[in-house]
C-alpha atoms as a PDB file:
ATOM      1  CA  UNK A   1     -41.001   7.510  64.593  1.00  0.00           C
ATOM      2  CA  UNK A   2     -43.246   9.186  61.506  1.00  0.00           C
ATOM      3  CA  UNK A   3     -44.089   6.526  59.293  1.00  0.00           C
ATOM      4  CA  UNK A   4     -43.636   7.913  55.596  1.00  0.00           C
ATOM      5  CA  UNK A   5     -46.983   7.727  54.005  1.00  0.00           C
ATOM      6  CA  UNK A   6     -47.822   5.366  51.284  1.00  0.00           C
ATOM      7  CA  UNK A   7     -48.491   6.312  47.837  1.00  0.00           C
ATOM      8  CA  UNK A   8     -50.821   3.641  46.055  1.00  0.00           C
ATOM      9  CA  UNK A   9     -49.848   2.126  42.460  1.00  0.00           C
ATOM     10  CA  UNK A  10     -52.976   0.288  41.926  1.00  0.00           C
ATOM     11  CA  UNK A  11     -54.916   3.422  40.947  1.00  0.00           C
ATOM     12  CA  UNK A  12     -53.634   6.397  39.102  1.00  0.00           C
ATOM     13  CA  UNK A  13     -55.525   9.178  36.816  1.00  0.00           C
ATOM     14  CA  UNK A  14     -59.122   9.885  37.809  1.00  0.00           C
ATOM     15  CA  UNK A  15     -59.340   6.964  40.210  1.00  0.00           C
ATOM     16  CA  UNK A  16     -58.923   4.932  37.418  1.00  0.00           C
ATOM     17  CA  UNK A  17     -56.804   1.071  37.706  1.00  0.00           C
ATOM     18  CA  UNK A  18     -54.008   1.100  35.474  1.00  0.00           C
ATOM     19  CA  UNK A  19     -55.223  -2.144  33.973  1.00  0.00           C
ATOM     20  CA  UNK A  20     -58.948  -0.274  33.310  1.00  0.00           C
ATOM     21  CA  UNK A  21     -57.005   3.080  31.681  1.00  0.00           C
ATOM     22  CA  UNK A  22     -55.965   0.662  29.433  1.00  0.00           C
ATOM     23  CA  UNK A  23     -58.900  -0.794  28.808  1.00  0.00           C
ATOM     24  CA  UNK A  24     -60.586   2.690  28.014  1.00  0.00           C
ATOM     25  CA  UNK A  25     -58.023   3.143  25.402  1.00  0.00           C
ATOM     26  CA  UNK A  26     -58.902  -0.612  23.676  1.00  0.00           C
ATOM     27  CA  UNK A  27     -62.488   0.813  23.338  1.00  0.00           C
ATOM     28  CA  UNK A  28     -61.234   3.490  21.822  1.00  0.00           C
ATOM     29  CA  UNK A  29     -58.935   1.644  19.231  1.00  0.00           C
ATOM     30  CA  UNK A  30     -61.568  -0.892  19.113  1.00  0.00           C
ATOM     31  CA  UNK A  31     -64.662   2.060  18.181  1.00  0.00           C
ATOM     32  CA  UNK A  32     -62.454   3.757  15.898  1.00  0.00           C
ATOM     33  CA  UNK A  33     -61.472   0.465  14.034  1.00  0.00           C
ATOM     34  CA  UNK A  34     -65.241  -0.351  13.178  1.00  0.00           C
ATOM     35  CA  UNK A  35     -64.646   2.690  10.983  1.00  0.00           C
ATOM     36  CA  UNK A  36     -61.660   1.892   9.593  1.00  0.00           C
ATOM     37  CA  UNK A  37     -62.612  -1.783   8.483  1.00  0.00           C
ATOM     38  CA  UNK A  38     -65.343  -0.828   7.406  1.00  0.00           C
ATOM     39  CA  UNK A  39     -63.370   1.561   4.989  1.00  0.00           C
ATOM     40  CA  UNK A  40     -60.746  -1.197   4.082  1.00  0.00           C
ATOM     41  CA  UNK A  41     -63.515  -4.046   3.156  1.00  0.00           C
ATOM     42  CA  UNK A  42     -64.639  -1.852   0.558  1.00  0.00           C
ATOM     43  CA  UNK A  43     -61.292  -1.484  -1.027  1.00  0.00           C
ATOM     44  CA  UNK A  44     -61.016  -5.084  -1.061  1.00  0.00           C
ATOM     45  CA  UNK A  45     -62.913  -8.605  -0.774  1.00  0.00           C
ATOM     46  CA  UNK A  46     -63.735  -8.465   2.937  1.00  0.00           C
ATOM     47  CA  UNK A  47     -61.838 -11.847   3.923  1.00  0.00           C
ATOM     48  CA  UNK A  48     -58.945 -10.763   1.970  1.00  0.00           C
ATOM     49  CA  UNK A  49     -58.578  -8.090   3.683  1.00  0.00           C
ATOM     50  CA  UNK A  50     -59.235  -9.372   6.864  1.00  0.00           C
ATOM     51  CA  UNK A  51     -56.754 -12.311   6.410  1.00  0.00           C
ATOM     52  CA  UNK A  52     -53.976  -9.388   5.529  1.00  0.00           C
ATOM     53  CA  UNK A  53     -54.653  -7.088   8.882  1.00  0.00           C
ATOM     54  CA  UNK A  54     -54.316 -10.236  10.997  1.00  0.00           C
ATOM     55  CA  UNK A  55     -51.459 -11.869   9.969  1.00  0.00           C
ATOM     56  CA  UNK A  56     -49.964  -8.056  10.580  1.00  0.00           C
ATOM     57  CA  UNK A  57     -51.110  -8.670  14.210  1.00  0.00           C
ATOM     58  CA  UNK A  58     -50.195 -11.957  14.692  1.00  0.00           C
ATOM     59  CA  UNK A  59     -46.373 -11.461  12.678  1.00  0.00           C
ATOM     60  CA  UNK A  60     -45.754  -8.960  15.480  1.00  0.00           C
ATOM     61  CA  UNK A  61     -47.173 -10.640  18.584  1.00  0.00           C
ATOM     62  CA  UNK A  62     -45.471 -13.618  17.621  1.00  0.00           C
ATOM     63  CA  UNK A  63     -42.503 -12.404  17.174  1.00  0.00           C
ATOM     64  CA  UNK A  64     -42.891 -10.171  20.597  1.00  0.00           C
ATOM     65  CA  UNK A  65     -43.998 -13.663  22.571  1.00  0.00           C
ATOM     66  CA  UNK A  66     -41.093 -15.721  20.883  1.00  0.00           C
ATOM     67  CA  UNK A  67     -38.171 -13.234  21.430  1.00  0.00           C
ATOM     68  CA  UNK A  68     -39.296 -11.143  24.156  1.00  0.00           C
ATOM     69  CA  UNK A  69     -38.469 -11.988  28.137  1.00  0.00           C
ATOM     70  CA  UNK A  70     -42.051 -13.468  28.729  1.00  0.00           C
ATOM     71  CA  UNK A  71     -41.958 -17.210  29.717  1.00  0.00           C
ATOM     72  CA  UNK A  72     -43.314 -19.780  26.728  1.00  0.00           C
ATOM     73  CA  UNK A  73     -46.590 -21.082  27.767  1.00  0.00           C
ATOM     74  CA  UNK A  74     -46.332 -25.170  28.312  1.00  0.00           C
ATOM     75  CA  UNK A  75     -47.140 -27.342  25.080  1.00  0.00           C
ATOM     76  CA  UNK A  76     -50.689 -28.486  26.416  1.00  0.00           C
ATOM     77  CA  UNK A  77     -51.661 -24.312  27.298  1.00  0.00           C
ATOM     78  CA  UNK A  78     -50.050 -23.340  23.250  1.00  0.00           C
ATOM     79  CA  UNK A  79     -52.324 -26.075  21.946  1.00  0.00           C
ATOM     80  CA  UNK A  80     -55.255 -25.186  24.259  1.00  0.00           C
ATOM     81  CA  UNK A  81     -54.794 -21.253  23.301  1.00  0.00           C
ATOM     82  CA  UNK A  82     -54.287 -22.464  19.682  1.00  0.00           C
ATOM     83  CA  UNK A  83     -57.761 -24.174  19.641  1.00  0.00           C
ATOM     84  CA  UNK A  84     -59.144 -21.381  21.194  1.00  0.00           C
ATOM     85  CA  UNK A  85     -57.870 -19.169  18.692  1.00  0.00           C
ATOM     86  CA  UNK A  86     -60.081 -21.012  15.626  1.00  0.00           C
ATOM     87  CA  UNK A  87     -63.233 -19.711  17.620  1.00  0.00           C
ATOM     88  CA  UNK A  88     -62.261 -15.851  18.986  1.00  0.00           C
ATOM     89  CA  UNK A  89     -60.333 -15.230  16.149  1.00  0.00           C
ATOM     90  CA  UNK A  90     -61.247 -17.806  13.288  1.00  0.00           C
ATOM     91  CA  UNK A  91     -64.909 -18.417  13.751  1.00  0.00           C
ATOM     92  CA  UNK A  92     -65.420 -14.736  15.315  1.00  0.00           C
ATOM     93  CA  UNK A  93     -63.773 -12.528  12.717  1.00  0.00           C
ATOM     94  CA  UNK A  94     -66.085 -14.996   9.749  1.00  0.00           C
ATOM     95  CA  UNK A  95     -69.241 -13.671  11.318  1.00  0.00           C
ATOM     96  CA  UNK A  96     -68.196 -10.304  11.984  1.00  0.00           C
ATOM     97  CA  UNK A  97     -65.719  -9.412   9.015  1.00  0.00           C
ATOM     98  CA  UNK A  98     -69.579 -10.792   6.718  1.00  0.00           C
ATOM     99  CA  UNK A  99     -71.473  -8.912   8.969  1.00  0.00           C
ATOM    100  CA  UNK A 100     -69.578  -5.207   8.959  1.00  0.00           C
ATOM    101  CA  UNK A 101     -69.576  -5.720   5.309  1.00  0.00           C
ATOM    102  CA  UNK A 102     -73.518  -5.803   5.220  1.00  0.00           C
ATOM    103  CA  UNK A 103     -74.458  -2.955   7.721  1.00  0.00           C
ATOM    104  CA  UNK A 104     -73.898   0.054   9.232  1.00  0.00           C
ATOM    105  CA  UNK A 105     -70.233   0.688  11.327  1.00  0.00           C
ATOM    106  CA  UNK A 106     -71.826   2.416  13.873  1.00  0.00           C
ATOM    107  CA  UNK A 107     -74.955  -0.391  13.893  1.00  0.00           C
ATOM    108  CA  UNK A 108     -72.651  -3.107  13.772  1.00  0.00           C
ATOM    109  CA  UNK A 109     -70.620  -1.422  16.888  1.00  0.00           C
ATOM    110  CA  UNK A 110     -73.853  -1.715  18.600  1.00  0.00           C
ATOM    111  CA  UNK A 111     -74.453  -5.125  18.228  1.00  0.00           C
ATOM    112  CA  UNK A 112     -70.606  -5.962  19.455  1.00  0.00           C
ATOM    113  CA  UNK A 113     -72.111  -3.962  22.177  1.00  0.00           C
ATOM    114  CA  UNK A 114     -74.004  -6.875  23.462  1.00  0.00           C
ATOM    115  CA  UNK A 115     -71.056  -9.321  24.478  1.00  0.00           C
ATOM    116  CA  UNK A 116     -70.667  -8.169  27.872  1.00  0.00           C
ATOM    117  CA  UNK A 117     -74.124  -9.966  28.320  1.00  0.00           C
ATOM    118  CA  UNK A 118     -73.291 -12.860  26.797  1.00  0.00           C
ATOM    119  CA  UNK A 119     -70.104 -13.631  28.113  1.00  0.00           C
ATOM    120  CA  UNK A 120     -71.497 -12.714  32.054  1.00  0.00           C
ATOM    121  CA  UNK A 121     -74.019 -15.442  30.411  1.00  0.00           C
ATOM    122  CA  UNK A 122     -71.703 -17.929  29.806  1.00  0.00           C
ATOM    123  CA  UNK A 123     -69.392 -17.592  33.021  1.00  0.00           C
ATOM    124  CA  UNK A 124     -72.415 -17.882  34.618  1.00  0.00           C
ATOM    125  CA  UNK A 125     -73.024 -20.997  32.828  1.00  0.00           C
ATOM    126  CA  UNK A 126     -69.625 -22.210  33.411  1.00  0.00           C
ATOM    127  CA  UNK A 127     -69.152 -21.460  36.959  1.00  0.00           C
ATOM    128  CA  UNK A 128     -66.688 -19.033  36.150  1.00  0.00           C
ATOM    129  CA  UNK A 129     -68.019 -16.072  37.995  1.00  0.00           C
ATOM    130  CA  UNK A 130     -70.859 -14.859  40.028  1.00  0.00           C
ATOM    131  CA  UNK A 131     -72.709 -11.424  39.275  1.00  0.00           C
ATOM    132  CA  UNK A 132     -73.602  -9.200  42.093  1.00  0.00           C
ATOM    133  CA  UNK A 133     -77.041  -7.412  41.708  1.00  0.00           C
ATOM    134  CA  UNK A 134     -75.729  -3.961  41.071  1.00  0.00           C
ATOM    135  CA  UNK A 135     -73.264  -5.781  38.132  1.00  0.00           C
ATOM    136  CA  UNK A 136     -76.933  -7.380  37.028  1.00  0.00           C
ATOM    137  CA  UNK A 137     -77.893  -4.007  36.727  1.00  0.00           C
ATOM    138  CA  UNK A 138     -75.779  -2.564  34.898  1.00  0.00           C
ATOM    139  CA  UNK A 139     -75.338  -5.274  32.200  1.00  0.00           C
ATOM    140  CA  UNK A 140     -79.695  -4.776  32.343  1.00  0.00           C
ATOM    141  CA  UNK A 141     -79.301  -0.932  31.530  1.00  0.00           C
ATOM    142  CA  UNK A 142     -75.959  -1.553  29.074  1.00  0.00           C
ATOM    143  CA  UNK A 143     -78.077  -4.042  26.802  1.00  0.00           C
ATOM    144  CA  UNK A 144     -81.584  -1.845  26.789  1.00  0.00           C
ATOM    145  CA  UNK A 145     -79.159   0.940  25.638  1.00  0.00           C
ATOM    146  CA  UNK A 146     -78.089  -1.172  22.927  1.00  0.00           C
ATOM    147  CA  UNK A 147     -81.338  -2.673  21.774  1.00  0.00           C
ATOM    148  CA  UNK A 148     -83.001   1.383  21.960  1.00  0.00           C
ATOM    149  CA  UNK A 149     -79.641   1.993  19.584  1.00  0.00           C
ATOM    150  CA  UNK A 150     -79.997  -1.062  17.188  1.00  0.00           C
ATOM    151  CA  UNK A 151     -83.980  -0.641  17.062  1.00  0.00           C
ATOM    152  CA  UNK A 152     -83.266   2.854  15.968  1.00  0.00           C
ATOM    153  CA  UNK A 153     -80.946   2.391  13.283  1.00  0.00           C
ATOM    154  CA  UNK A 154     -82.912  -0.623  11.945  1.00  0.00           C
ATOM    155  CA  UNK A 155     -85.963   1.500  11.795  1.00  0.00           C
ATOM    156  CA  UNK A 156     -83.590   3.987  10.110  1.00  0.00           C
ATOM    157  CA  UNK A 157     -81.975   1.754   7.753  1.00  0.00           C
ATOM    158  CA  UNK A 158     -84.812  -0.941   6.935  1.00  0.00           C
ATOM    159  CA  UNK A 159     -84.509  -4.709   7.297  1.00  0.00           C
ATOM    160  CA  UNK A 160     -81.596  -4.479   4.575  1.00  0.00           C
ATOM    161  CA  UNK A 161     -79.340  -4.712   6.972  1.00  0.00           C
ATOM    162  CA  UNK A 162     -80.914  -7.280   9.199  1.00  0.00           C
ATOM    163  CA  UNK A 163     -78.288 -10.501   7.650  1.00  0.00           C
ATOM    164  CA  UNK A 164     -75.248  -8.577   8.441  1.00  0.00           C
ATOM    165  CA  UNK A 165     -76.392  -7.343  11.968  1.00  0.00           C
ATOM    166  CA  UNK A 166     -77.741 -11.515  12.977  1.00  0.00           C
ATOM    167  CA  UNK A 167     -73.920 -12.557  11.490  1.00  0.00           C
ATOM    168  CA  UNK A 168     -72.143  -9.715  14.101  1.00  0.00           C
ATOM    169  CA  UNK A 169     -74.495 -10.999  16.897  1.00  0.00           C
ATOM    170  CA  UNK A 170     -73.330 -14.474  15.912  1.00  0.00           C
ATOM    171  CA  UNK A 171     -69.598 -13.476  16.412  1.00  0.00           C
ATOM    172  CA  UNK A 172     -70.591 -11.938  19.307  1.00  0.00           C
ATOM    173  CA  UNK A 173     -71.879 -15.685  20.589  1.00  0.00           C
ATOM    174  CA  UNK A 174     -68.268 -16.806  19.521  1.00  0.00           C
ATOM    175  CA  UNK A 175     -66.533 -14.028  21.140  1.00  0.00           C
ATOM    176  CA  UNK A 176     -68.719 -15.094  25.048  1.00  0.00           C
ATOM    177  CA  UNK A 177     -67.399 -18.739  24.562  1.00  0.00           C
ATOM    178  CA  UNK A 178     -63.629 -17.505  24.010  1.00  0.00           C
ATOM    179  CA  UNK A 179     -63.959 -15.681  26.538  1.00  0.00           C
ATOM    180  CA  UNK A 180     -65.133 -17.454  29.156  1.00  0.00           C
ATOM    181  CA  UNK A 181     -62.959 -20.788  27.677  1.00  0.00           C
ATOM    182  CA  UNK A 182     -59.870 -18.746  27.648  1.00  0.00           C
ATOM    183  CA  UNK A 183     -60.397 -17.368  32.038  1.00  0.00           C
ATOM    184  CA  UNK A 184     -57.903 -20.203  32.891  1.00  0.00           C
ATOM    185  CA  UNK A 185     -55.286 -19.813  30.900  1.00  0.00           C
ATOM    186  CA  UNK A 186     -55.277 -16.295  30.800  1.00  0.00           C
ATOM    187  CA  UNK A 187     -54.719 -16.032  34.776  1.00  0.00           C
ATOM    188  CA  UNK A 188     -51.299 -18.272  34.284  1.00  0.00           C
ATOM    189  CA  UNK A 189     -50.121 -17.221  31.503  1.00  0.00           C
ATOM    190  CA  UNK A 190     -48.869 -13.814  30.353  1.00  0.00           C
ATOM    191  CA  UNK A 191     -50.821 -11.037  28.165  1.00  0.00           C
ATOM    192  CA  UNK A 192     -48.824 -11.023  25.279  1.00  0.00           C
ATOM    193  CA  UNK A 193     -48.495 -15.134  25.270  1.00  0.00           C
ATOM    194  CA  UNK A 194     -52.295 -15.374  25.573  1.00  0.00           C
ATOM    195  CA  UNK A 195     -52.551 -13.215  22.670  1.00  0.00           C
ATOM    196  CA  UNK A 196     -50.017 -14.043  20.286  1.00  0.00           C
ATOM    197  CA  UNK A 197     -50.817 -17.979  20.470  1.00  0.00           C
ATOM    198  CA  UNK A 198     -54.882 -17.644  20.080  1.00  0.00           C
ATOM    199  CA  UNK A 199     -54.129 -15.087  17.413  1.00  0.00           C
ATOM    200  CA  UNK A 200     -52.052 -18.118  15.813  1.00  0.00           C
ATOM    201  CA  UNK A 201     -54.587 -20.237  16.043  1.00  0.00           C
ATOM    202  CA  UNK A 202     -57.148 -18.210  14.437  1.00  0.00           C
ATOM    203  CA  UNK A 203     -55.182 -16.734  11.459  1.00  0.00           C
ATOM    204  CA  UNK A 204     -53.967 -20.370   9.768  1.00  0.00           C
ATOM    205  CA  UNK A 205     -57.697 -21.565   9.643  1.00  0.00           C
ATOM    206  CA  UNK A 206     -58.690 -17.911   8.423  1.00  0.00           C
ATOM    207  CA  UNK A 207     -55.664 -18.300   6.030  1.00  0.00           C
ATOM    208  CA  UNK A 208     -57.268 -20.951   4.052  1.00  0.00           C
ATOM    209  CA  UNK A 209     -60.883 -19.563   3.941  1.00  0.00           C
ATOM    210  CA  UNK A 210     -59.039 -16.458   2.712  1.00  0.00           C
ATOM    211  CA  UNK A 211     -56.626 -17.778   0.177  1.00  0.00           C
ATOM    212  CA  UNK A 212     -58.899 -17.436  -3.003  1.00  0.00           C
ATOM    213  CA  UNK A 213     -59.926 -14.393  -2.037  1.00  0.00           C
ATOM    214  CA  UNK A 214     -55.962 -13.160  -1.532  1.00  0.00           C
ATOM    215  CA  UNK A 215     -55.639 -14.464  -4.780  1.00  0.00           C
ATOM    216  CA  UNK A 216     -57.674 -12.424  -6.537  1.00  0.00           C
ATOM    217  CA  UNK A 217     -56.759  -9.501  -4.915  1.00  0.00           C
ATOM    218  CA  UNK A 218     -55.034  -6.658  -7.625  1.00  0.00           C
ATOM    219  CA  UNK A 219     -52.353  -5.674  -5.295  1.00  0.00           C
ATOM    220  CA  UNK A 220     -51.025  -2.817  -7.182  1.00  0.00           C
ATOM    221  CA  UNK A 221     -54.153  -1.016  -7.253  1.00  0.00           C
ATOM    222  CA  UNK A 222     -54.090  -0.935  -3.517  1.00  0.00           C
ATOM    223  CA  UNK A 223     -53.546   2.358  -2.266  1.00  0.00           C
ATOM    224  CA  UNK A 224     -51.909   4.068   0.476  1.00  0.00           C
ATOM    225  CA  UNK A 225     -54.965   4.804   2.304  1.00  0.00           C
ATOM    226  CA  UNK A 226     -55.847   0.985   2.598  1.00  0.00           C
ATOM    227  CA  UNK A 227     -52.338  -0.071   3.409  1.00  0.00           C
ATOM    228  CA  UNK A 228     -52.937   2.483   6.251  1.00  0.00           C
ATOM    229  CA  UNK A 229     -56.260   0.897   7.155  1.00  0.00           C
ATOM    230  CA  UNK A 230     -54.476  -2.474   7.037  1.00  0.00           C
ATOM    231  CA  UNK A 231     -51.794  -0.907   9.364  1.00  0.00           C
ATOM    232  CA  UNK A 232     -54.192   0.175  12.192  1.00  0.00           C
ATOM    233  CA  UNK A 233     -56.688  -2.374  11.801  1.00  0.00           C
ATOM    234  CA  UNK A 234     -53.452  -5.261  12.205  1.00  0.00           C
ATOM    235  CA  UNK A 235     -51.032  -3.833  14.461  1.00  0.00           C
ATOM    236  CA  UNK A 236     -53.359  -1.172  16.852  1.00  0.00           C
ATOM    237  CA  UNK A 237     -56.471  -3.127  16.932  1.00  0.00           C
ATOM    238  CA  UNK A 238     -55.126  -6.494  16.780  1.00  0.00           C
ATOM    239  CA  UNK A 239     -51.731  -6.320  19.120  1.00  0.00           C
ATOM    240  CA  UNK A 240     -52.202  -3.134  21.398  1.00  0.00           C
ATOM    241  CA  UNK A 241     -55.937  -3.384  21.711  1.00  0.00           C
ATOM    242  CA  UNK A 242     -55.541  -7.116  22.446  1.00  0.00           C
ATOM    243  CA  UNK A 243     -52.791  -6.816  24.763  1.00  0.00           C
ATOM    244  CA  UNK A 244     -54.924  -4.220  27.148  1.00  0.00           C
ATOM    245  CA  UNK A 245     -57.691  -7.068  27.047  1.00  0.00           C
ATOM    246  CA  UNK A 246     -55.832  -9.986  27.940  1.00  0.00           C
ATOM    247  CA  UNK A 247     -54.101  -7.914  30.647  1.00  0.00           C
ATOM    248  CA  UNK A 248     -57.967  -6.867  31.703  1.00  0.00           C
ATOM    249  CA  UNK A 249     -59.117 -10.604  31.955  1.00  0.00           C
ATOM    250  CA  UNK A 250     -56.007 -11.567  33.946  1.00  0.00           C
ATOM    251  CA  UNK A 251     -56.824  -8.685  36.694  1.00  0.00           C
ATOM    252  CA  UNK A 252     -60.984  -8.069  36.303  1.00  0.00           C
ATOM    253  CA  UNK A 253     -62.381 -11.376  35.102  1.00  0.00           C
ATOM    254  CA  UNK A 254     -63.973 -11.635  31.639  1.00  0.00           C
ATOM    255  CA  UNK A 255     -67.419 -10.131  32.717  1.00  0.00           C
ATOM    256  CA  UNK A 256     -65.846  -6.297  33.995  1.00  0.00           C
ATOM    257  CA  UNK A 257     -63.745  -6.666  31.126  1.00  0.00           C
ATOM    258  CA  UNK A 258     -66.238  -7.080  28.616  1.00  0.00           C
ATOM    259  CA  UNK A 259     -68.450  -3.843  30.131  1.00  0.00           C
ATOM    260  CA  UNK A 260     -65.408  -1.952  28.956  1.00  0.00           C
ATOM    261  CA  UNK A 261     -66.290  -2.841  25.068  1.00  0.00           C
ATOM    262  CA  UNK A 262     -69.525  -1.107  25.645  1.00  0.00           C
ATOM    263  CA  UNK A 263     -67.316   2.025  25.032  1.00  0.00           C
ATOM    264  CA  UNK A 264     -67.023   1.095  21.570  1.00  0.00           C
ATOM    265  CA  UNK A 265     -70.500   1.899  20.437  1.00  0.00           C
ATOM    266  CA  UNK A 266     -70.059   5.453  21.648  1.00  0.00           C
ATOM    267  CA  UNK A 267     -67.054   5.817  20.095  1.00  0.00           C
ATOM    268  CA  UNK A 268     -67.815   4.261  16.865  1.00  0.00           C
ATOM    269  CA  UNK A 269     -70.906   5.803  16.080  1.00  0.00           C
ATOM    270  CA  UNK A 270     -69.499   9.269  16.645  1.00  0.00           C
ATOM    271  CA  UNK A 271     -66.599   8.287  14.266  1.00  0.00           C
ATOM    272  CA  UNK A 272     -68.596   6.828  11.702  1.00  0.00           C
ATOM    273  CA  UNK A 273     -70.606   9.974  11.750  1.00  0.00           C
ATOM    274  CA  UNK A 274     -67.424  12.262  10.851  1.00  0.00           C
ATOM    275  CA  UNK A 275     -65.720   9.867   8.857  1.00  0.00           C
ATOM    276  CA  UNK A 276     -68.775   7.922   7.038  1.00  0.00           C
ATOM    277  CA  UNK A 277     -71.393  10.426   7.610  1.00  0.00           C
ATOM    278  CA  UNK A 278     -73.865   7.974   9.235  1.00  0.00           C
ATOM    279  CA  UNK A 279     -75.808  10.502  11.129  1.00  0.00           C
ATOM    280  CA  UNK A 280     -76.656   9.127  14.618  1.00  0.00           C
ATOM    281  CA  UNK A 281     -80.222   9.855  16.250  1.00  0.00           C
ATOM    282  CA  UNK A 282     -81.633  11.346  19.780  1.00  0.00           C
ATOM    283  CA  UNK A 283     -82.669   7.728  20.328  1.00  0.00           C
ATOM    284  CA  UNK A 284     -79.028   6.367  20.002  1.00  0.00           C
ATOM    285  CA  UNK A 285     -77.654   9.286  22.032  1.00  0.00           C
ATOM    286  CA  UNK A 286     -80.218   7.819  25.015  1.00  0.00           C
ATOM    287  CA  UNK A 287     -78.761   4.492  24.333  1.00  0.00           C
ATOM    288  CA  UNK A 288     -75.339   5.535  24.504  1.00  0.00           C
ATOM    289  CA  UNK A 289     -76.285   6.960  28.073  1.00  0.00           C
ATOM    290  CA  UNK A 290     -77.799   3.975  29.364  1.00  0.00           C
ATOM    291  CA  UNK A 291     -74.765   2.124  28.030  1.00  0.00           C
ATOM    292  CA  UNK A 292     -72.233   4.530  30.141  1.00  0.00           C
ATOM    293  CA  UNK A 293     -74.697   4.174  33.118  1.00  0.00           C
ATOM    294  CA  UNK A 294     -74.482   0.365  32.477  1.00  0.00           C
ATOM    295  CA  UNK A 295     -70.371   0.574  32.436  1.00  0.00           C
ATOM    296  CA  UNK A 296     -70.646   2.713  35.741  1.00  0.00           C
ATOM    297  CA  UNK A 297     -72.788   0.083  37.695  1.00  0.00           C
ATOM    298  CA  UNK A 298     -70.819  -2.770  36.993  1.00  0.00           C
ATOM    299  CA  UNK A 299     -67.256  -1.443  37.473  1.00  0.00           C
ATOM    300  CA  UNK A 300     -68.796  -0.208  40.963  1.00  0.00           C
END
């Protein structure tokens, strides 16, 4: 008797996982929304502003972990995601929300650029995971991509940006100890849990570092265009974007996860170049290759 042939699930368009098409499309988000903060913390006090778009994100994801069909993580995983939360979401968006504020959107994509090595670092560190050589390799040519792009734009740009690019390297040091801290829970508890509950326990620290800043906000001279900013930068970048992460650690691990954001630089530079006219260089076009070379060794 003919057996009726198989059709697999796990991979769909282009080869591609499900789980890493979604991943392509949280670079994406994630490139355009250097951009678009960047924008939005020039309308208004950066932590202000900052403090608004997240407690956007974490109204919805709340609201989608409390009502929705998803199980409740126990107490002790809700506190342990909380306290997570205060350093990938708290202590990470601090350094990074200063830093973007300082320097270039594209430059400060770049930096963000090195996590992947940092949190393969850490895991290391931790036991987590163990790198084969050809994943070595590719994190190798993803960071000298990065530093050819970042020593270009410095040499482009001066040392005046030098403060705000050290604080976005400093989030980026947050963001490889959230990561690695949050492998665990992330494997037994759902995406949109794992999310909502760390992006709690980020946003009432942030809330009180932000309050005087709220406060002096002039909320009727905020425009349209801002609110818009606020809109994408909250519910896109913050709850989709997020989601497609969580989901990536659960199925890849936090290292092949994190070679995904090395999209971002690609993607924000060219935005920033249309929609902030930073003008990218030959030198950052070679990086960007070596990054996508990187991204291709280490998802093989």
């Amino acid at each position: 008797m003919a057996q009726t042939p198989t059709v697999p699930t796990a991979r769909t368009w282009l080869g591609l996982h499900v789980t890493e098409i979604g991943l392509v499309a949280m670079a994406v988000i994630w490139g355009v929304n250097f951009s678009v903060m960047k924008y939005g913390t020039q309308m208004m006090e950066p932590l202000a502003y900052n403090a608004l778009r997240m407690s956007v994100g974490c109204g919805v994801l709340m609201g989608m972990a409390v009502f929705g069909a998803g199980a409740l993580p126990t107490r002790a995983d809700r506190w342990r995601l909380m306290a997570l939360g205060v350093v990938g979401h708290c202590v990470y968006q601090l350094f990074f929300v200063s830093g973007l504020a300082r320097t270039r959107a594209g430059t400060a994509a770049l930096v963000v650029a090195a996590s992947p090595a940092a949190v393969a670092i850490v895991a290391r560190a931790f036991g987590h995971e163990r790198l084969k050589p050809r994943a070595v390799w590719g994190i190798v040519a993803s960071i000298s991509g990065v530093m050819l792009v970042v020593g270009s734009s410095l040499t482009t740009d001066g040392t005046g940006h030098l403060v705000g690019d050290l604080l976005v390297l400093c989030a980026v040091v947050a963001w490889a100890f959230y990561t690695s801290g949050l492998l665990p829970l992330a494997k037994r508890n759902e995406a949109v849990q794992v999310a909502a509950w760390t992006l709690l326990g980020g946003v009432l620290p942030l809330l009180g570092f932000a309050t005087p800043a709220l406060l002096r906000t002039d909320w009727g001279a905020v425009g349209l265009p801002t609110w818009g900013a606020v809109a994408y930068s909250g519910l896109l970048a913050m709850v989709v974007a997020y989601l497609f992460w969580y989901r990536g650690v659960h199925h890849l691990g936090p290292t092949r996860t994190s070679m995904y954001s090395n999209l971002q630089p690609i993607v924000a530079v060219l935005f920033a170049w249309v929609s902030l006219g930073e003008v990218p260089t030959v030198v950052q076009g070679i990086g960007a290759a070596s990054v996508i070379g990187g991204l291709y060794l280490a998802r093989t």
